[in-house]
Protein backbone atom coordinates (compact mmCIF):
# COMPACT_ATOMS: atom_id res chain seq x y z
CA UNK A 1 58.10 39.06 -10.11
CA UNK A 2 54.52 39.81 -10.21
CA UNK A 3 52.78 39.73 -13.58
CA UNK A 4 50.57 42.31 -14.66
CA UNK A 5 48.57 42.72 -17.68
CA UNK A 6 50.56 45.84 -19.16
CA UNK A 7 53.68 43.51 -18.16
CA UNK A 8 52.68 40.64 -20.49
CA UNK A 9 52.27 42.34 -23.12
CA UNK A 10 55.21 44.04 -23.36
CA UNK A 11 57.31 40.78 -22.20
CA UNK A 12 55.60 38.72 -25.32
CA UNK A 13 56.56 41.60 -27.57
CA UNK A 14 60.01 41.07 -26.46
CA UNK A 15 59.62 37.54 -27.01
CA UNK A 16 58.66 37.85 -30.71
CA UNK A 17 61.06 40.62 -31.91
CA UNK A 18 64.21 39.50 -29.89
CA UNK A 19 64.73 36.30 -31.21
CA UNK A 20 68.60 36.06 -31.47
CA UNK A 21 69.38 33.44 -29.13
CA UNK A 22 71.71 34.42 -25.85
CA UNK A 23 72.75 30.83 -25.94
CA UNK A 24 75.13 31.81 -28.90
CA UNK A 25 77.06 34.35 -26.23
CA UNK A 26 76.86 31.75 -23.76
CA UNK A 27 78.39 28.31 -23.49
CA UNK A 28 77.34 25.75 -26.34
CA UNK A 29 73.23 25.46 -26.44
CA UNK A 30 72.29 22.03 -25.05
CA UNK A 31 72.08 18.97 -27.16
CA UNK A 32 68.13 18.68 -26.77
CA UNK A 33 66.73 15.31 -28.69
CA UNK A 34 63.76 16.89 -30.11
CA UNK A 35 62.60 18.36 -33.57
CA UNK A 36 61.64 21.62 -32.31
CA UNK A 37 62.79 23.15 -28.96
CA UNK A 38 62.94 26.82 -27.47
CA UNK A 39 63.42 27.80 -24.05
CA UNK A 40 62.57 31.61 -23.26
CA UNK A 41 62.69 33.40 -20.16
CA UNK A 42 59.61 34.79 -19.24
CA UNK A 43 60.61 37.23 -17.12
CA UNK A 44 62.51 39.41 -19.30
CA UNK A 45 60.73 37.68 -23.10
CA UNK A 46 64.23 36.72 -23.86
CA UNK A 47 64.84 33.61 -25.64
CA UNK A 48 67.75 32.01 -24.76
CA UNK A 49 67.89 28.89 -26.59
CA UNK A 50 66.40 27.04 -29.77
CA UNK A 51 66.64 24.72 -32.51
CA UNK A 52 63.89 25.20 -35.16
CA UNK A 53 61.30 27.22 -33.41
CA UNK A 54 59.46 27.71 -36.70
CA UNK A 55 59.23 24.45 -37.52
CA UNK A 56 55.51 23.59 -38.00
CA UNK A 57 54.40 20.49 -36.28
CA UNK A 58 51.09 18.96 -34.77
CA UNK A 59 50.91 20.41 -31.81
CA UNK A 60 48.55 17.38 -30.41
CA UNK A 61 47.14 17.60 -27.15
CA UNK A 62 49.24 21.41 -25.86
CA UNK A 63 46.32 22.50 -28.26
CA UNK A 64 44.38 21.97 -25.00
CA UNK A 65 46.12 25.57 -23.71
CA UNK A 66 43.83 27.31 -26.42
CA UNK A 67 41.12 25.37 -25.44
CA UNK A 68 42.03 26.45 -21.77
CA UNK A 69 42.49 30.00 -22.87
CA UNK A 70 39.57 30.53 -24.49
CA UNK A 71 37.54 28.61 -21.18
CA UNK A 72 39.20 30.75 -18.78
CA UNK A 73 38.43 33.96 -20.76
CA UNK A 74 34.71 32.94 -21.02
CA UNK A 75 34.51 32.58 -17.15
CA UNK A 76 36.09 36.05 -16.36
CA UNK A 77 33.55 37.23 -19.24
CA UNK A 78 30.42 35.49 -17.49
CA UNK A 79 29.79 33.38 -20.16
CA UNK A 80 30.34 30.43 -18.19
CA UNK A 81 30.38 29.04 -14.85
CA UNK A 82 32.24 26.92 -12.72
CA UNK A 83 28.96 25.31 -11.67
CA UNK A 84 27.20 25.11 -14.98
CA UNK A 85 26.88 21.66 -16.47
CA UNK A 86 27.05 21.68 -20.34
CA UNK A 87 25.23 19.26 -21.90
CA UNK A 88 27.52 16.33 -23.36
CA UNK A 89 27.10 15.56 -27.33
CA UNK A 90 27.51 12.28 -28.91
CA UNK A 91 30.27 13.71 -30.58
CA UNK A 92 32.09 14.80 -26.64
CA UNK A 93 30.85 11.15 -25.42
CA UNK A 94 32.45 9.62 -28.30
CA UNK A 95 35.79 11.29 -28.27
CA UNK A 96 38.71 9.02 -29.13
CA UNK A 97 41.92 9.32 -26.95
CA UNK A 98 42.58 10.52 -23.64
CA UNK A 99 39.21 11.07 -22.06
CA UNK A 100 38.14 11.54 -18.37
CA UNK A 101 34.58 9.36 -18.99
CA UNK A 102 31.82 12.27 -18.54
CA UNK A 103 28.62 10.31 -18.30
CA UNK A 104 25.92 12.17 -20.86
CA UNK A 105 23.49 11.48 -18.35
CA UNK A 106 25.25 12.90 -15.41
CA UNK A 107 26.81 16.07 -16.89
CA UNK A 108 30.38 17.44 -15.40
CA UNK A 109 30.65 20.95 -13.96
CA UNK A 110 32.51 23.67 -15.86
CA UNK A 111 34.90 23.16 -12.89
CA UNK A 112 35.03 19.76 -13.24
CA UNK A 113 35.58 19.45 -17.23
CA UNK A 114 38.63 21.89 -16.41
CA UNK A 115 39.84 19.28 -14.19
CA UNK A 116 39.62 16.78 -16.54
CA UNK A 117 41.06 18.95 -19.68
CA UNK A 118 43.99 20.17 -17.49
CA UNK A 119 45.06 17.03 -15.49
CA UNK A 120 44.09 14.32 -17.18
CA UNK A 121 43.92 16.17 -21.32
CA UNK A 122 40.31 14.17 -21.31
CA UNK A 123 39.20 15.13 -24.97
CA UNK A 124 35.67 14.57 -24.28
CA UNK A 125 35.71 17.55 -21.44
CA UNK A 126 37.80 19.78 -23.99
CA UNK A 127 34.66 19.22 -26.48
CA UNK A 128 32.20 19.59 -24.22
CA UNK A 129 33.64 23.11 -22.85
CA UNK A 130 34.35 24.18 -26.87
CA UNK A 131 30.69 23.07 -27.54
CA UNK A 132 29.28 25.22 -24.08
CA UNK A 133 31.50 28.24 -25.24
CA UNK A 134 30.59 28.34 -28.92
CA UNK A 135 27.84 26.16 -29.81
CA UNK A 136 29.53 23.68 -31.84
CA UNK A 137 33.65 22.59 -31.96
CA UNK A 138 34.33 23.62 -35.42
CA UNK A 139 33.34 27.15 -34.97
CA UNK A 140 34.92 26.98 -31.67
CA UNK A 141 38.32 26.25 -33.23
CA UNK A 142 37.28 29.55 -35.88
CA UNK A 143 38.08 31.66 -32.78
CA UNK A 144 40.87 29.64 -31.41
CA UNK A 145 42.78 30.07 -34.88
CA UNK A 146 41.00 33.95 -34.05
CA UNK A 147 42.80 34.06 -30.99
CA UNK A 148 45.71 32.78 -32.03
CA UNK A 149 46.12 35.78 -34.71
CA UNK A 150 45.30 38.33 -32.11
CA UNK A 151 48.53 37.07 -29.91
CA UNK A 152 50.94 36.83 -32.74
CA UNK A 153 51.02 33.54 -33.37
CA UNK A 154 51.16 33.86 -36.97
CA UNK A 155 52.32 30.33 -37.98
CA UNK A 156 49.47 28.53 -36.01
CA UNK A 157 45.65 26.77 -37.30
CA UNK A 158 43.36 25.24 -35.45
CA UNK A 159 40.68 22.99 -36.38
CA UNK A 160 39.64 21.21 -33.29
CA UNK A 161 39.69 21.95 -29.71
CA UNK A 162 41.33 18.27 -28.29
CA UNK A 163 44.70 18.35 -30.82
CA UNK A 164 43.86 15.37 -32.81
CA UNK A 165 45.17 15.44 -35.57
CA UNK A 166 43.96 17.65 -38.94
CA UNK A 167 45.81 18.51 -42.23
CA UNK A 168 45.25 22.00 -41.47
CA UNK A 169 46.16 21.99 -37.27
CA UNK A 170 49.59 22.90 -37.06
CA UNK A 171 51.78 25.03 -34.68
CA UNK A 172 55.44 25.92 -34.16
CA UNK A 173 57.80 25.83 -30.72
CA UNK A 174 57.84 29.45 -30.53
CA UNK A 175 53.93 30.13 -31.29
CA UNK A 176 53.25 27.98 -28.59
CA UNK A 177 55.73 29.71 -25.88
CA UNK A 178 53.97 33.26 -26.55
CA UNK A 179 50.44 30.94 -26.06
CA UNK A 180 51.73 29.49 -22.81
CA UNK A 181 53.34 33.00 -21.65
CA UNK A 182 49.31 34.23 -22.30
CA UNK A 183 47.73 31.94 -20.02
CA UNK A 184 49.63 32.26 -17.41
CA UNK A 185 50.03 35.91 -17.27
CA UNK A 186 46.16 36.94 -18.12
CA UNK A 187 44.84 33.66 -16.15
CA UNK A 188 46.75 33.77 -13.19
CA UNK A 189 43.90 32.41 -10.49
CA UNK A 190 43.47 29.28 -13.01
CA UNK A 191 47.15 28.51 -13.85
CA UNK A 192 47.33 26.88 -10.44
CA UNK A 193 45.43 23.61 -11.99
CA UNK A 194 48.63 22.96 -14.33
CA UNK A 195 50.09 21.93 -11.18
CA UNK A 196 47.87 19.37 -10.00
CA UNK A 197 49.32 15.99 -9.83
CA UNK A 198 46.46 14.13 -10.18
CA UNK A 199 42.19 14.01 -10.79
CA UNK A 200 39.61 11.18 -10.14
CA UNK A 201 36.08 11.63 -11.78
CA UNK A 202 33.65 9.05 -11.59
CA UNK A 203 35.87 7.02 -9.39
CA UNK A 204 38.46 7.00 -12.11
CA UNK A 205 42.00 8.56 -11.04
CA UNK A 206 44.43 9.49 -13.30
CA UNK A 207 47.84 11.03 -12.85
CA UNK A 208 48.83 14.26 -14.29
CA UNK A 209 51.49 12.89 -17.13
CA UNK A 210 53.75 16.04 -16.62
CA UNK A 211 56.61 13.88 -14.80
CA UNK A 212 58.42 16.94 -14.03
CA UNK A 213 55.52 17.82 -11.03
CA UNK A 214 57.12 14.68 -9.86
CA UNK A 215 60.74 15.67 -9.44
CA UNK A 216 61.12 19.04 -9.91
CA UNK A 217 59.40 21.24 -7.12
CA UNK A 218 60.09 24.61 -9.15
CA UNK A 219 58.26 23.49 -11.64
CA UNK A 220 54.28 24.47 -11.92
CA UNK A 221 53.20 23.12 -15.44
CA UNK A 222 52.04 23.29 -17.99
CA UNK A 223 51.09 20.69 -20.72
CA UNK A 224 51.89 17.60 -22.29
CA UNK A 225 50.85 16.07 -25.78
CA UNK A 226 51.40 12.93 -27.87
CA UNK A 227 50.46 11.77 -31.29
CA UNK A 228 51.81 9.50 -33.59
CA UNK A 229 53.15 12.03 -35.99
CA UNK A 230 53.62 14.86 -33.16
CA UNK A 231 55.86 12.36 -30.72
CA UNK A 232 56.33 13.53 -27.20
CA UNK A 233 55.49 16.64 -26.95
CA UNK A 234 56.07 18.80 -23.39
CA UNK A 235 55.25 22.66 -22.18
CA UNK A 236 56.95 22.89 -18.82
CA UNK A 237 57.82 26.11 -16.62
CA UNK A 238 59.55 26.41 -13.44
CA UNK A 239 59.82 29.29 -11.11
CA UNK A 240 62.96 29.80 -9.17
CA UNK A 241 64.37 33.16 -6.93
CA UNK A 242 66.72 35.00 -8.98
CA UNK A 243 69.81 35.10 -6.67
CA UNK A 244 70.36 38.79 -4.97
CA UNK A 245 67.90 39.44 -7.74
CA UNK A 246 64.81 40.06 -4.83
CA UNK A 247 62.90 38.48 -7.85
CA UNK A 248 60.90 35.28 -8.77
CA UNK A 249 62.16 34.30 -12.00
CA UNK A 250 60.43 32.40 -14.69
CA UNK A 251 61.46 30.03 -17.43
CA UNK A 252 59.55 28.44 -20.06
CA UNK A 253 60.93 25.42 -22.14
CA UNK A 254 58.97 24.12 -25.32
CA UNK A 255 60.12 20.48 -26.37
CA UNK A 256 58.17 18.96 -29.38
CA UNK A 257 59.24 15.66 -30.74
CA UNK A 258 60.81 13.77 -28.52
CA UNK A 259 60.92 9.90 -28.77
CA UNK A 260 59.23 8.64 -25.42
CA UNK A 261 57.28 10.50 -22.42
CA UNK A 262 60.43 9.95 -20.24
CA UNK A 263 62.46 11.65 -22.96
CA UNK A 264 60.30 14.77 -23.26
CA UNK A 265 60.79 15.25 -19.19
CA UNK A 266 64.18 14.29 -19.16
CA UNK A 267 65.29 16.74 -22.51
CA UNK A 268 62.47 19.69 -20.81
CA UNK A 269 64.69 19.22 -17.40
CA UNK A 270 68.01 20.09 -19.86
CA UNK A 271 66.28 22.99 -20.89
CA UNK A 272 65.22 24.53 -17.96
CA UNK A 273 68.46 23.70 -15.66
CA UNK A 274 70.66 25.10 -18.76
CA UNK A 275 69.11 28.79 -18.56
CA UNK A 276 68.80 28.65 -14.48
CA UNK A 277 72.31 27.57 -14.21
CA UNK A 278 73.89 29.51 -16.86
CA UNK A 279 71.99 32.95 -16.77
CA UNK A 280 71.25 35.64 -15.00
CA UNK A 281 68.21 37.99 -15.06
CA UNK A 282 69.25 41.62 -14.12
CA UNK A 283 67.14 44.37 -13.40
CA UNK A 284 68.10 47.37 -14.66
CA UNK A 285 65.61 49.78 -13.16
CA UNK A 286 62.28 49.74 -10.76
CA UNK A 287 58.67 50.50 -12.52
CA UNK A 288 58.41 54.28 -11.58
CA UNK A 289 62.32 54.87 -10.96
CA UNK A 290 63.64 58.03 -11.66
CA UNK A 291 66.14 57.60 -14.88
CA UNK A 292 67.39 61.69 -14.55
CA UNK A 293 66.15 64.54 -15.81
CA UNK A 294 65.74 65.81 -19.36
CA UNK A 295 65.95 69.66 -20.70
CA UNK A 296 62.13 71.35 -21.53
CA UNK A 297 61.87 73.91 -24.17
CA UNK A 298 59.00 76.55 -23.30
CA UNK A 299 57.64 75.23 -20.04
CA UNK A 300 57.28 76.58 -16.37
CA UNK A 301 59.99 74.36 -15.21
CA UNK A 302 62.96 73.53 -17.64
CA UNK A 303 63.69 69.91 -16.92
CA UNK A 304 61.25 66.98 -16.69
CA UNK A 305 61.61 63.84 -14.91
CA UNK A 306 61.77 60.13 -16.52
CA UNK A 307 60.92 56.65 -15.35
CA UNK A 308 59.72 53.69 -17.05
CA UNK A 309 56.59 51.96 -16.82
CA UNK A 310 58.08 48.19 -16.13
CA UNK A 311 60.61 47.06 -14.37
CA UNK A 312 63.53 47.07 -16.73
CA UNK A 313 64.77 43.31 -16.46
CA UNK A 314 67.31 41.64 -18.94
CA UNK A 315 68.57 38.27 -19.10
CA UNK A 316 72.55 38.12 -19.64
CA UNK A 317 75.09 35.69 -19.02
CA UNK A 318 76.40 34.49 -16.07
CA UNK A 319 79.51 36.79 -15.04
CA UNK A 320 78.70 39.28 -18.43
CA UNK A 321 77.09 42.15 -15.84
CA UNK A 322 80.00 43.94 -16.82
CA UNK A 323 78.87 43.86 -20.75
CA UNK A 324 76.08 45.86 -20.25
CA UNK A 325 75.02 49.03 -20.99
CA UNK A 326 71.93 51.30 -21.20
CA UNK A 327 71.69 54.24 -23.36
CA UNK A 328 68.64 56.54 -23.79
CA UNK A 329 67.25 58.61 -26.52
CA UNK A 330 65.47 61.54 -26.09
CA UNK A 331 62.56 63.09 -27.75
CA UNK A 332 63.88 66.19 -28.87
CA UNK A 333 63.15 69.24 -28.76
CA UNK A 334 60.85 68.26 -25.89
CA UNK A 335 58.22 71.07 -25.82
CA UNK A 336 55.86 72.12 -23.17
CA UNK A 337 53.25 71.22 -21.65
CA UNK A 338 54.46 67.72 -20.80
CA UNK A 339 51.92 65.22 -19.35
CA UNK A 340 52.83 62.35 -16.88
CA UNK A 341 52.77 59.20 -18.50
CA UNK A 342 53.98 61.12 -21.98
CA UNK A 343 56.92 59.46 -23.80
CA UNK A 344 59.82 61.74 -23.54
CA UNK A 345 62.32 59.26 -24.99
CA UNK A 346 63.39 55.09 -25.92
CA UNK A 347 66.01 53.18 -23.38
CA UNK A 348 67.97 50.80 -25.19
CA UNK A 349 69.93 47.71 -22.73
CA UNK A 350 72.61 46.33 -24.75
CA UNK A 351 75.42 43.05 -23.92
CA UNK A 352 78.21 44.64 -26.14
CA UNK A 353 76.67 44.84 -29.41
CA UNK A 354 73.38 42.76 -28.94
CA UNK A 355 70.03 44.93 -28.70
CA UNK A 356 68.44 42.98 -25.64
CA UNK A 357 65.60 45.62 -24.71
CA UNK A 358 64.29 48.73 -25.90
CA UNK A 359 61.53 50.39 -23.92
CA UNK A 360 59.77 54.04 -23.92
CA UNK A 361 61.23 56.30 -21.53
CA UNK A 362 57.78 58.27 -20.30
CA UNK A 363 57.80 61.64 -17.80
CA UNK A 364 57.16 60.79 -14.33
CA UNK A 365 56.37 64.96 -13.72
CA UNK A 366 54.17 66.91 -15.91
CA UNK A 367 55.47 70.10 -17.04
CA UNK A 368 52.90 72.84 -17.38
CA UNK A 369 53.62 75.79 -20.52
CA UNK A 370 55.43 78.86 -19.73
CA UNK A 371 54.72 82.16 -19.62
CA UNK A 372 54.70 84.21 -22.96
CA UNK A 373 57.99 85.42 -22.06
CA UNK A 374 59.58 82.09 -21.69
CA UNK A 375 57.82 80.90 -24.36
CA UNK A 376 59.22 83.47 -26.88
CA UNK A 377 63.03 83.53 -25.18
CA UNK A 378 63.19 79.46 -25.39
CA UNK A 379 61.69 79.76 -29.75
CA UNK A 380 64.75 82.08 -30.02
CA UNK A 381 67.43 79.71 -28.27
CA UNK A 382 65.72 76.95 -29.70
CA UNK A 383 66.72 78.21 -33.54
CA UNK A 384 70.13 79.19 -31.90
CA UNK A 385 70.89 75.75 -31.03
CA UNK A 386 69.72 74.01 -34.00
């Protein structure tokens, strides 16, 4: 499924206000060896599986996708470019941890430091981009935390742009799903670089330490991240065809904790082949598809038409299509004039009793007023019916 900007939004809102888990209607959730975990399917912002998601941890080096966010927002903005070579600091040149060796006196490219950041989580590059974008890395991580507020993520701080650790950098599993779910939807031409295998700089190649690029083709990213206190940390999302679906279909598996980088693939691989193998995503109705027609009080046609302005998508169990069911709202009375795009009503997708989705149901038609005469004849069936 395509993602478009009016799409993300609405998917992460579903990600933050559905959080009961599917897995619970499912089989058993998997036995992840983590401390935090969440798995969420992007294409519908259902979660579908977790164990501590609010958990606050160090989020080490998957701070990087802020750092990346924030970069790849400053290059659609003009304020940087792919060619431009920021200066590097003592402070970038110094970094401790991963680095990818930018020589002060031959600068990187923008392009270049995202290279670095991205493949090979060089903390010099992510300070040297921070620096470029802000002037200095401490007010740099101001609007990170800034940034972080404005997507929801209410139960993350930043003080640095590379991860290391800080008394007051701290993040949760789920915090860091709706930040992954944000770059890739509103970055889309950059998100291709979380997929690159490997980078050499100054003669100097190092491999992308995402295993699962290695032995999972669906999957495209996104980041991995280590510290002593943090353990093996691991972003990872794979894209797959939804079968008889006629839809790409997206999963997104958080795993912070773990005890080795082989166990944070291995336990993200659980994740990821647990909700592909035992859901389904179902699409309920088109973007733009007609949903019926709806009685109009006092306009020169009495019915208006509805639609809704995303595909309607839910995530259910395997073999529980026949557990569903949609019920709208209406708006009522719905008065004239009517314009297109107007909400007329709220769909609501349930699996028996379990709220999966609620969306506004808007008027496809517009519905001009009526004449006096209708208008009057409609006030006095209106207090009829009431």
């Amino acid at each position: 499924m395509p993602f478009h900007h009016p799409l993300a939004r609405f998917l992460i809102c579903c990600a933050l206000l559905i959080a009961a888990t599917l897995g619970s209607v499912a089989q058993a959730q998997p036995q992840i060896a983590a401390r935090s975990w969440l798995l969420v399917d992007v294409t519908s912002g259902q979660i579908l599986a977790s164990h501590d998601p609010d958990m606050t941890v160090e989020p080490a080096s998957l701070t990087k996708l802020m750092t990346a966010y924030l970069a790849f927002s400053a290059l659609r903005d003009g304020q940087l470019k792919l060619d431009q070579r920021p200066a590097v600091s003592n402070r970038a040149y110094k970094a401790i941890g991963s680095r990818m060796f930018v020589d002060p006196l031959e600068p990187a490219t923008v392009e270049e430091l995202l290279h670095g950041m991205i493949v090979q989580s060089g903390n010099d590059a992510s300070i040297i981009l921070a620096e470029a974008i802000s002037g200095s890395e401490d007010v740099f991580a101001q609007a990170m935390t800034q940034a972080a507020r404005q997507m929801g993520m209410n139960n993350t701080s930043f003080r640095n742009a590379t991860g290391l650790p800080h008394p007051e950098h701290y993040s949760t599993a789920r915090d860091l799903a709706t930040l992954a779910i944000r770059l890739i939807v509103d970055h889309p031409s950059y998100y291709p670089l979380y997929s690159q295998k490997e980078y050499t700089y100054n003669d100097i190649r190092q491999r992308n330490r995402n295993k699962l690029l290695f032995s999972d083709p669906t999957v495209d990213g996104v980041k991995t991240g280590y510290t002593e206190a943090a353990g093996y940390c691991l972003v990872a999302s794979a894209e797959r065809e939804q079968p008889g679906g006629g839809f790409e279909r997206r999963l997104l598996s958080v795993v912070l904790g773990a005890e080795s980088p082989n166990a944070r693939a291995s336990e993200s691989q659980k994740l990821l082949n647990y909700g592909f193998q035992n859901f389904d995503a179902l699409r309920i109705y088109r973007r733009g598809q007609s949903t019926g027609t709806y009685r109009v009080w006092k306009g020169a046609l009495d019915q208006v038409e509805g639609t809704v302005t995303h595909d309607v998508i839910v995530t259910i169990p395997k073999g529980a299509n026949q557990r569903i069911s949609a019920e709208i709202e209406r708006v009522e009375p719905l008065v004239a004039p009517i314009s297109v795009g107007q909400r007329i009503g709220t769909l609501r997708v349930r699996l028996d009793d379990q709220l999966l989705l609620e969306q506004p149901l808007v008027a496809k038609t517009e519905v001009a007023e009526g004449g006096w005469a209708t208008k009057l004849w409609d006030s006095v069936r209106m207090r009829i019916s009431r």
